[in-house]
PDB file of N, CA and C in Angstrom:
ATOM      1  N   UNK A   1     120.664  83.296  49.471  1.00  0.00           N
ATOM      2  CA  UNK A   1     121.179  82.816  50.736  1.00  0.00           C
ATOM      3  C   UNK A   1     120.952  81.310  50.837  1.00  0.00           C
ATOM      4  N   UNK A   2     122.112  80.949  51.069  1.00  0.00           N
ATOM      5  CA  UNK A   2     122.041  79.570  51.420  1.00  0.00           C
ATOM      6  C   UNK A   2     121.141  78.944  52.542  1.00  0.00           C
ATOM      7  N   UNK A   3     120.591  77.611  52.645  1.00  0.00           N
ATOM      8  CA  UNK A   3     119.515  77.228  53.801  1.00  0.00           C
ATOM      9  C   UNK A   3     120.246  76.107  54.272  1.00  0.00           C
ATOM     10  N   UNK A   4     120.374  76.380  55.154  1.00  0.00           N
ATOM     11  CA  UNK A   4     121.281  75.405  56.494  1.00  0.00           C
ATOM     12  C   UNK A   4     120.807  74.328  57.053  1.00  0.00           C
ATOM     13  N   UNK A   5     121.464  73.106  56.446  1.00  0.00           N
ATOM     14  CA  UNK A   5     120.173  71.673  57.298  1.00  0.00           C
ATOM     15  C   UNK A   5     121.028  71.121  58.599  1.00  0.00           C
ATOM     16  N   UNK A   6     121.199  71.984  59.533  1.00  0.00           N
ATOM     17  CA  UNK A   6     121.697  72.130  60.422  1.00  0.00           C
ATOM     18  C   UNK A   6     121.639  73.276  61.761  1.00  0.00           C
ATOM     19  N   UNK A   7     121.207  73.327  62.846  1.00  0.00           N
ATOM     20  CA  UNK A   7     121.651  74.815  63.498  1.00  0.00           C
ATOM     21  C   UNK A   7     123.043  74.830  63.787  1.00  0.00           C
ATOM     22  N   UNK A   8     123.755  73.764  63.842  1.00  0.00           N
ATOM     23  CA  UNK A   8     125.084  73.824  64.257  1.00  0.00           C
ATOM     24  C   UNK A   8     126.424  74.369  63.151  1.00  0.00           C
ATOM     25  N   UNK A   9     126.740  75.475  64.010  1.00  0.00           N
ATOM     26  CA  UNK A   9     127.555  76.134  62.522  1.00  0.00           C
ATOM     27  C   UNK A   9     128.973  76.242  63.645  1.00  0.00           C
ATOM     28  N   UNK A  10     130.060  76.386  62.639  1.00  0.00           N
ATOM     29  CA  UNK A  10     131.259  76.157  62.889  1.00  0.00           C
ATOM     30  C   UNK A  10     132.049  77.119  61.555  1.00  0.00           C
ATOM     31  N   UNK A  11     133.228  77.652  61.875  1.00  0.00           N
ATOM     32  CA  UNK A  11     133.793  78.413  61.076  1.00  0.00           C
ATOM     33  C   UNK A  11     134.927  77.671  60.672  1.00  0.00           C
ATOM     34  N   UNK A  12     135.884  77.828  59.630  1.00  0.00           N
ATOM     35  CA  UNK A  12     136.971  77.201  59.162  1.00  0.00           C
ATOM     36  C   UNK A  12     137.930  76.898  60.565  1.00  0.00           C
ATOM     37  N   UNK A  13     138.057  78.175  60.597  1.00  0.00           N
ATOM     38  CA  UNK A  13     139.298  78.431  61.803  1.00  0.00           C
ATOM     39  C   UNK A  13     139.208  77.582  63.077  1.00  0.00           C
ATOM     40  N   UNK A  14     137.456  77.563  63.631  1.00  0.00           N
ATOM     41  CA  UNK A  14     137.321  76.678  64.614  1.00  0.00           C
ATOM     42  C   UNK A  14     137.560  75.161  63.710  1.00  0.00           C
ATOM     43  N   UNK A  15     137.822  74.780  63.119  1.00  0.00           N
ATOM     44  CA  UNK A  15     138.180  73.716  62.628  1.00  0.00           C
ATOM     45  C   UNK A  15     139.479  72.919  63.190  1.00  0.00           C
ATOM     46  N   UNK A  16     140.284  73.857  63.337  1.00  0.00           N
ATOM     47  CA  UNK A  16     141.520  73.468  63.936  1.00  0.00           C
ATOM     48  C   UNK A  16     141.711  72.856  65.267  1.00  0.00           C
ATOM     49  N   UNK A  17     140.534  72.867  66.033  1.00  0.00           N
ATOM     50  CA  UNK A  17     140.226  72.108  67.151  1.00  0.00           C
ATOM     51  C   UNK A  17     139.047  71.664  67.019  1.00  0.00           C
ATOM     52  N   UNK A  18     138.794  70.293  65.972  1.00  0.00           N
ATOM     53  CA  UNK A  18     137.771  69.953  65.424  1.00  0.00           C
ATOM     54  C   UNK A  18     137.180  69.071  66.676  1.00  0.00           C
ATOM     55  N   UNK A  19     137.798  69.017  67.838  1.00  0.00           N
ATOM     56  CA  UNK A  19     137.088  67.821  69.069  1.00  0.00           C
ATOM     57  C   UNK A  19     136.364  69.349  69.719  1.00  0.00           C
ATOM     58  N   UNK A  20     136.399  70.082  69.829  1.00  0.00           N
ATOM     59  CA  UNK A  20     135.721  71.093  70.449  1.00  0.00           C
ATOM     60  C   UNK A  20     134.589  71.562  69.669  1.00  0.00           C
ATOM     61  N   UNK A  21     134.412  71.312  68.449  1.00  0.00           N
ATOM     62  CA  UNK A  21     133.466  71.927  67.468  1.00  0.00           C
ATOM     63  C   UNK A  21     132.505  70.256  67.934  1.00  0.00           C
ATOM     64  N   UNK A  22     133.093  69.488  67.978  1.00  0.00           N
ATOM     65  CA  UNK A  22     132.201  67.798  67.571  1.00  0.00           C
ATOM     66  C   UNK A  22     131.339  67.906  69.078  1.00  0.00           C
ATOM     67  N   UNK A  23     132.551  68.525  70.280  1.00  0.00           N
ATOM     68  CA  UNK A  23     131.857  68.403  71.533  1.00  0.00           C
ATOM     69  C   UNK A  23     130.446  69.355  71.766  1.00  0.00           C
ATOM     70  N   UNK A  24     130.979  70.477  71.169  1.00  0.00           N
ATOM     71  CA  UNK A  24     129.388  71.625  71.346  1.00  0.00           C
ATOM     72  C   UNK A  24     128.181  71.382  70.193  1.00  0.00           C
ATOM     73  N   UNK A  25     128.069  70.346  69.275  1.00  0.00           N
ATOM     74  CA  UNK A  25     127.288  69.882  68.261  1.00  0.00           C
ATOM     75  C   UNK A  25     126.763  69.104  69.083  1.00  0.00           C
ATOM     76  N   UNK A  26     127.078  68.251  69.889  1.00  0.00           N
ATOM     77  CA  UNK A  26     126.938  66.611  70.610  1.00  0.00           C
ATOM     78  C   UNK A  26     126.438  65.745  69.513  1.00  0.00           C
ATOM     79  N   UNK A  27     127.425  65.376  68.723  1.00  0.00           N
ATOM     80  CA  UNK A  27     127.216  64.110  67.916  1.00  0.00           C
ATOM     81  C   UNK A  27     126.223  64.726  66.749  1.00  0.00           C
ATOM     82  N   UNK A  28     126.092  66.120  66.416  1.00  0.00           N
ATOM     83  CA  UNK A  28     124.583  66.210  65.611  1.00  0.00           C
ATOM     84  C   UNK A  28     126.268  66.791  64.212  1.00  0.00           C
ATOM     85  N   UNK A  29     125.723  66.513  63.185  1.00  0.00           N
ATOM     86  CA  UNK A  29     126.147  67.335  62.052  1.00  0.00           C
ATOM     87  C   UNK A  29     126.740  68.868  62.469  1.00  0.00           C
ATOM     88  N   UNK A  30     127.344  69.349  61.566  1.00  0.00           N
ATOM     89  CA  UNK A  30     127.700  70.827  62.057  1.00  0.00           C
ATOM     90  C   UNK A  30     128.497  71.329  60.432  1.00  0.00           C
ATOM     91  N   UNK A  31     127.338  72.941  60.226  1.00  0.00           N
ATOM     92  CA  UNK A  31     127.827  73.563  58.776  1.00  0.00           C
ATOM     93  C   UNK A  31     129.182  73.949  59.281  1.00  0.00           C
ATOM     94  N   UNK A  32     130.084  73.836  58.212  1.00  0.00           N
ATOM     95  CA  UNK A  32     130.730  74.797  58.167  1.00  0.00           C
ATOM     96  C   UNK A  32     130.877  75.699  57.259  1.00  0.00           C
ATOM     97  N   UNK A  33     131.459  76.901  57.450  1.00  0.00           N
ATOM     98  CA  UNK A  33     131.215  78.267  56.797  1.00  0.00           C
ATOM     99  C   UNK A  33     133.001  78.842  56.996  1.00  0.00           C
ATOM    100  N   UNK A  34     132.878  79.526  55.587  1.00  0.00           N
ATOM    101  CA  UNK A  34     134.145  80.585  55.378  1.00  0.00           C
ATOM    102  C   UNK A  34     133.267  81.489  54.992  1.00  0.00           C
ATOM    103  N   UNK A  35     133.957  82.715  55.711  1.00  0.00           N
ATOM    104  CA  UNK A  35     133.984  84.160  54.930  1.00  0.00           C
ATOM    105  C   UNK A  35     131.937  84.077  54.460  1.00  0.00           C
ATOM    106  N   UNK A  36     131.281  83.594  55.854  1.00  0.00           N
ATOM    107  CA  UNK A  36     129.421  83.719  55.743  1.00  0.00           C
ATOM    108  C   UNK A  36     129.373  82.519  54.739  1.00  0.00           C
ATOM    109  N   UNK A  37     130.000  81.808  53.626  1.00  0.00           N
ATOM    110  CA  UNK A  37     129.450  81.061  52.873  1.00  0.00           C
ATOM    111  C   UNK A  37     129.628  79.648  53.356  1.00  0.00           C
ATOM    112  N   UNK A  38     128.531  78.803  52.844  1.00  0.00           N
ATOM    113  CA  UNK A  38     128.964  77.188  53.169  1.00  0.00           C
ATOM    114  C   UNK A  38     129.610  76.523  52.312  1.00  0.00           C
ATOM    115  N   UNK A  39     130.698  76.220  53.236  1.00  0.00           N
ATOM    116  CA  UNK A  39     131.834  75.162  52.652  1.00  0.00           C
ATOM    117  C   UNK A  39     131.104  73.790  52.620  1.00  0.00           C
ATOM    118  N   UNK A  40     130.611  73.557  53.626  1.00  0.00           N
ATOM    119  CA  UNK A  40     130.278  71.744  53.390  1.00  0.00           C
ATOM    120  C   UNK A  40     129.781  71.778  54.887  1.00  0.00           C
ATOM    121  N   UNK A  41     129.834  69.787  55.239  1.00  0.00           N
ATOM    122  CA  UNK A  41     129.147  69.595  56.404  1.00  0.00           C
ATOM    123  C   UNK A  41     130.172  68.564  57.111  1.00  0.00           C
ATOM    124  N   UNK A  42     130.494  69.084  58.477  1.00  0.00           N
ATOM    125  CA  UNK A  42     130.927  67.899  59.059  1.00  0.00           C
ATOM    126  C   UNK A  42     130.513  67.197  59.651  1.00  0.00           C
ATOM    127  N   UNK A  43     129.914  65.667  59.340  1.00  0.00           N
ATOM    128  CA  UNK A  43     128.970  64.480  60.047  1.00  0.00           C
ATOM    129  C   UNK A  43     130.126  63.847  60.947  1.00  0.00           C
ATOM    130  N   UNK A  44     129.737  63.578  61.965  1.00  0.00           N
ATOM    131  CA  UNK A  44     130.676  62.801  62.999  1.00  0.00           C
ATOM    132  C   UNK A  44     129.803  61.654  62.954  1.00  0.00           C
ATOM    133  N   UNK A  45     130.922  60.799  63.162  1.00  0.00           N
ATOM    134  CA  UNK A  45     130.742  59.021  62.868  1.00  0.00           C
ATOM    135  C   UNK A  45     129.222  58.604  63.497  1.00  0.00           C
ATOM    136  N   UNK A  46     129.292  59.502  65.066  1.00  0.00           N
ATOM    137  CA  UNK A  46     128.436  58.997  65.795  1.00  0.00           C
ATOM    138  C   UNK A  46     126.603  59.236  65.412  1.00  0.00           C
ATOM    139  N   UNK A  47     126.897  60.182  64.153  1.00  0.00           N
ATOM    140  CA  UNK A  47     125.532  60.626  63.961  1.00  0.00           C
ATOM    141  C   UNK A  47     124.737  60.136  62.526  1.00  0.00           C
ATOM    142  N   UNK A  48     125.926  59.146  62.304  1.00  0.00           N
ATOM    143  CA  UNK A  48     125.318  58.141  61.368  1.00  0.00           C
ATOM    144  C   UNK A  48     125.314  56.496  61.732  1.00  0.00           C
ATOM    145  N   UNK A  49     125.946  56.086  62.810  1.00  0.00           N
ATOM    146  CA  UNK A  49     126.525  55.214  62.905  1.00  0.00           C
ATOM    147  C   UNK A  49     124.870  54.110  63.312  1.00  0.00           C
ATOM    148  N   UNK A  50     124.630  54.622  63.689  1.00  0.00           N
ATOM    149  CA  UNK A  50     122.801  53.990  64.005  1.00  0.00           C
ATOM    150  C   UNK A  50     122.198  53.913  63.434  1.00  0.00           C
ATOM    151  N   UNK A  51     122.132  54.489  61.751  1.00  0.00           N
ATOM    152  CA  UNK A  51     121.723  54.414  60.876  1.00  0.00           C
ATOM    153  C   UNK A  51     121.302  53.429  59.979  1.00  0.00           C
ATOM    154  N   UNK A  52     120.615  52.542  59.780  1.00  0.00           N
ATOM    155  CA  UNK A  52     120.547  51.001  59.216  1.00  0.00           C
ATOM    156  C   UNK A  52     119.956  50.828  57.720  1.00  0.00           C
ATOM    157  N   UNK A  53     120.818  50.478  56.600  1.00  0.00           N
ATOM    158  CA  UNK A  53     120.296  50.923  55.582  1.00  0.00           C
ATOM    159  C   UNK A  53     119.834  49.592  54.542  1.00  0.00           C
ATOM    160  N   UNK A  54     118.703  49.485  54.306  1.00  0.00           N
ATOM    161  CA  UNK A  54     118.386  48.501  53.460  1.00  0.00           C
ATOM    162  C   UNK A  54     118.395  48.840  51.930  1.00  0.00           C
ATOM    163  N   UNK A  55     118.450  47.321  51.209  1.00  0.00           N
ATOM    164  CA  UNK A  55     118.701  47.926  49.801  1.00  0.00           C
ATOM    165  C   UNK A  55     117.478  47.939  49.106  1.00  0.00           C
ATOM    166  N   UNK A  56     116.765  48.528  48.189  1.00  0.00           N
ATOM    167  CA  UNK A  56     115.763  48.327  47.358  1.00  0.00           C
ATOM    168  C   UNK A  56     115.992  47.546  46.469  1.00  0.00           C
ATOM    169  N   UNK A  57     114.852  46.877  46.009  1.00  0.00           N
ATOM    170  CA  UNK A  57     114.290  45.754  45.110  1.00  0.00           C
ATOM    171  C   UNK A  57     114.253  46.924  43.846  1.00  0.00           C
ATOM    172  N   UNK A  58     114.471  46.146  42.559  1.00  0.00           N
ATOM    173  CA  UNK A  58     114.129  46.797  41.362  1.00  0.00           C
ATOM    174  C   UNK A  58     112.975  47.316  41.219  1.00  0.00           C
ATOM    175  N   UNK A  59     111.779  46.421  41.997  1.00  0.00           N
ATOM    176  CA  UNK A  59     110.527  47.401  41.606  1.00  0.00           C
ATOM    177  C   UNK A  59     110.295  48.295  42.235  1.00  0.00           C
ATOM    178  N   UNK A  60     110.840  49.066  43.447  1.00  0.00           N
ATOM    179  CA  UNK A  60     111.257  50.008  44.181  1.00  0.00           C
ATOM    180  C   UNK A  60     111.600  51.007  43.817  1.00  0.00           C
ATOM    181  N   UNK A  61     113.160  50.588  43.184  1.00  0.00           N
ATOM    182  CA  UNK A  61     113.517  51.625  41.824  1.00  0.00           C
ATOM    183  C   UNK A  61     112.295  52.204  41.036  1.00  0.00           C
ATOM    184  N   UNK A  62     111.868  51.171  40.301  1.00  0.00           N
ATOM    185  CA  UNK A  62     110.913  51.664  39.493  1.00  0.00           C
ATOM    186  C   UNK A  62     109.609  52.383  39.841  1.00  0.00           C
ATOM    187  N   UNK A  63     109.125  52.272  40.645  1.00  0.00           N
ATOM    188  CA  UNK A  63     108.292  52.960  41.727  1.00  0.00           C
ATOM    189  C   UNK A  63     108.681  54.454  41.881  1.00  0.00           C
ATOM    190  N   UNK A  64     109.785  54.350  42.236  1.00  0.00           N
ATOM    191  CA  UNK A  64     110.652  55.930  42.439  1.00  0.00           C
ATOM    192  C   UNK A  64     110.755  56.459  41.233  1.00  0.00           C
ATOM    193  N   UNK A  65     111.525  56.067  40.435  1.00  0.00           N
ATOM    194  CA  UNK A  65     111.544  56.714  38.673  1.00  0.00           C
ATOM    195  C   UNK A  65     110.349  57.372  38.283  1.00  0.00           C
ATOM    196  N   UNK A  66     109.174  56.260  38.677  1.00  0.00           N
ATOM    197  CA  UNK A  66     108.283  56.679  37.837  1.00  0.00           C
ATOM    198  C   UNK A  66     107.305  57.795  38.867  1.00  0.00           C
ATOM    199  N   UNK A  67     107.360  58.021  39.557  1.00  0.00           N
ATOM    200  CA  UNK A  67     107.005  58.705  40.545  1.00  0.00           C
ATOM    201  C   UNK A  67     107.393  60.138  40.208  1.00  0.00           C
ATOM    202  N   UNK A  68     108.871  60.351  39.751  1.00  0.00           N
ATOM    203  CA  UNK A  68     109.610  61.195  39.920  1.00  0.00           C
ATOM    204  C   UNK A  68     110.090  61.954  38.781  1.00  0.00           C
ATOM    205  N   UNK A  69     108.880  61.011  37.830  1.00  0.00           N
ATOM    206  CA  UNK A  69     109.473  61.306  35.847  1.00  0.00           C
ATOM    207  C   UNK A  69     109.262  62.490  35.714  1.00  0.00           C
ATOM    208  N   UNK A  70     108.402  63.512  36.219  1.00  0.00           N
ATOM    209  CA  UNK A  70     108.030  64.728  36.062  1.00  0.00           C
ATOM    210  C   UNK A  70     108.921  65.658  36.359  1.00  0.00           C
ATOM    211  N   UNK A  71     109.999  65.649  37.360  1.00  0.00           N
ATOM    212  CA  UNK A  71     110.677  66.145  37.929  1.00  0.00           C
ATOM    213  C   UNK A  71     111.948  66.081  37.310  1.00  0.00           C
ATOM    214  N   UNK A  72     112.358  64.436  36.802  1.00  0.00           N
ATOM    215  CA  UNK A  72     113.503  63.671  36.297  1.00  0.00           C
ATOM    216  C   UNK A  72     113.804  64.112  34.908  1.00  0.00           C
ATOM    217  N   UNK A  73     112.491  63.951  33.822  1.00  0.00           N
ATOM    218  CA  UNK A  73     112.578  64.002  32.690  1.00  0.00           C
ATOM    219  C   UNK A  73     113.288  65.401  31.801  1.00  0.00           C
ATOM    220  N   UNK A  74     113.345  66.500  32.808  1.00  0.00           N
ATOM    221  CA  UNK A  74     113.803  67.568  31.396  1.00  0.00           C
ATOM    222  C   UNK A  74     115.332  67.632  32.035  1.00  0.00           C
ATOM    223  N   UNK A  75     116.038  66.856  32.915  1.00  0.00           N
ATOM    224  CA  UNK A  75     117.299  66.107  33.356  1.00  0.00           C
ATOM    225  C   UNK A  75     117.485  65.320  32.232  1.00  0.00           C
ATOM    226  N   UNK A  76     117.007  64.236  31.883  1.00  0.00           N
ATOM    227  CA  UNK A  76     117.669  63.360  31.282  1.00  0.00           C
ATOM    228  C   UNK A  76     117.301  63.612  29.403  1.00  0.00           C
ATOM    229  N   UNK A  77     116.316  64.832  29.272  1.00  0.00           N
ATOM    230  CA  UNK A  77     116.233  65.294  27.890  1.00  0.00           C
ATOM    231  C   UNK A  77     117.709  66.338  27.460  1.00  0.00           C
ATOM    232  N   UNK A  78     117.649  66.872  28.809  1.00  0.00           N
ATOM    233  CA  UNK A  78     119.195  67.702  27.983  1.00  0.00           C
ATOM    234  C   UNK A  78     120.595  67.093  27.945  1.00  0.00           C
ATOM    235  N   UNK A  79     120.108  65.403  28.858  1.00  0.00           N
ATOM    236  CA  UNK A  79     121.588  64.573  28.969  1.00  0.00           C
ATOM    237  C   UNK A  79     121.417  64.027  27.274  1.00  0.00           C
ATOM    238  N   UNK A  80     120.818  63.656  26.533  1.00  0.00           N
ATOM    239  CA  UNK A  80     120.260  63.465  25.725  1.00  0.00           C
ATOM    240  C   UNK A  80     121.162  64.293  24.355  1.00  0.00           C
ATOM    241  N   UNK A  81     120.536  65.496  24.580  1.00  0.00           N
ATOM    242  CA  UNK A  81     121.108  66.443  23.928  1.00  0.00           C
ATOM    243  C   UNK A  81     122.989  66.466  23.784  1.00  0.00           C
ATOM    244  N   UNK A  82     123.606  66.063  25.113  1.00  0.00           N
ATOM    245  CA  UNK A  82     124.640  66.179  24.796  1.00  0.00           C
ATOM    246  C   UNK A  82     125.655  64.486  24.484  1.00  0.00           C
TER     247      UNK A  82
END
């Protein structure tokens, strides 16, 4: 079973009056679902739009990589492989 990073769920069909699905979310994300499964997510403008994104410095990057080699590394051993 899929895990929902959202409570706001919406079905295909309600899609078709996508200002009524955006209005009962109020600005928050909302799953949508066919047939019980998740299709994807619809983010409305307003629930990123406040969002302020800075860029990282290379040693940042590297900070993260190496942080994350444990996790990263048997990823980039089977990219390797092919």
């Amino acid at each position: 079973m899929t895990r929902l990073l959202t409570p706001h769920i919406a079905t295909m069909t309600e899609l078709r009056e996508p200002h009524k699905v955006l209005e009962r979310a109020q600005g928050q994300p909302v799953a949508i679902l066919k047939n019980s499964a998740l299709v994807g997510y619809f983010v409305p403008a307003e629930a990123i739009s406040n969002t302020e994104h800075e860029i990282a410095t290379l040693d940042q990057v590297k900070q993260s990589l190496a942080r994350r080699r444990i996790v990263n590394q048997p990823v980039i051993d089977y990219l390797k492989d092919k």
